[in-house]
Protein backbone atom coordinates (compact mmCIF):
# COMPACT_ATOMS: atom_id res chain seq x y z
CA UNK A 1 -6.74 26.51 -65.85
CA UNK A 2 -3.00 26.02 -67.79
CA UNK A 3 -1.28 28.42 -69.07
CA UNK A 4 -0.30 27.77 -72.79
CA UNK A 5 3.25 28.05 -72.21
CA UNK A 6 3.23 25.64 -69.39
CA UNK A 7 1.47 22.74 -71.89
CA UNK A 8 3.46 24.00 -74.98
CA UNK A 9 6.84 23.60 -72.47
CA UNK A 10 5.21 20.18 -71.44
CA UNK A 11 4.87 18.87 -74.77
CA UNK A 12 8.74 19.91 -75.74
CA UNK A 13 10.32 18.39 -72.67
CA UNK A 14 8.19 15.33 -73.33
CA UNK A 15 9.65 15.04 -77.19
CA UNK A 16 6.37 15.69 -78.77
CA UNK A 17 5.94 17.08 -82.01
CA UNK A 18 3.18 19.61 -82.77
CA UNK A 19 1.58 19.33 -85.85
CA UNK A 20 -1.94 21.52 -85.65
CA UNK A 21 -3.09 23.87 -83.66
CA UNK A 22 -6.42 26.03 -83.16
CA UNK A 23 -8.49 28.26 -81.29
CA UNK A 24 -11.82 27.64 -80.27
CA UNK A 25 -14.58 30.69 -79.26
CA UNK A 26 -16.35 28.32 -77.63
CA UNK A 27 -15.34 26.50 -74.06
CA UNK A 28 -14.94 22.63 -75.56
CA UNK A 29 -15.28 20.95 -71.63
CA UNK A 30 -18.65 19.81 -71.91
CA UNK A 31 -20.49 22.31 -69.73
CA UNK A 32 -23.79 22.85 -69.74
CA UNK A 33 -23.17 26.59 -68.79
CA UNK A 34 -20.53 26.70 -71.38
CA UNK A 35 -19.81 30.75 -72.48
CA UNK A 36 -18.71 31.83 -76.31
CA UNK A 37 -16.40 35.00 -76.72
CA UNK A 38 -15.76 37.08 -79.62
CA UNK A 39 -12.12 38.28 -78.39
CA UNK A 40 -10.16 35.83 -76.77
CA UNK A 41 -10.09 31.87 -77.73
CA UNK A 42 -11.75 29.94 -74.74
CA UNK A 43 -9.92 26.54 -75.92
CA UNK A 44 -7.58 25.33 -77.87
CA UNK A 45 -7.01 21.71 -79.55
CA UNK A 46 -3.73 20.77 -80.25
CA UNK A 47 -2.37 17.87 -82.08
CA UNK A 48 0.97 16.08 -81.52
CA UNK A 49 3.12 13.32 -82.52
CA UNK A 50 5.64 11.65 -80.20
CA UNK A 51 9.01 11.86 -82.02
């Protein structure tokens, strides 16, 4: 697992703009066993553009 701040921190030293962001109950990996929460986001999706 990443922490957010490490891939937000990648994506800024790598000149990449972000343009969407959102959180996802649901664990997006394709697991078979794959959990959904109520509290905390299990993924996020995050869409950039390299500047």
């Amino acid at each position: 697992m990443h922490k957010l701040s490490d891939i937000l921190n990648a994506l800024l030293k790598s000149n990449i703009e972000l343009l969407e962001m959102n959180e996802h109950a649901e664990e997006l990996a394709n697991n078979p066993t794959a959990k959904q929460l109520d509290r905390f986001p299990l993924s996020y999706m995050l869409v950039g553009k390299k500047s």
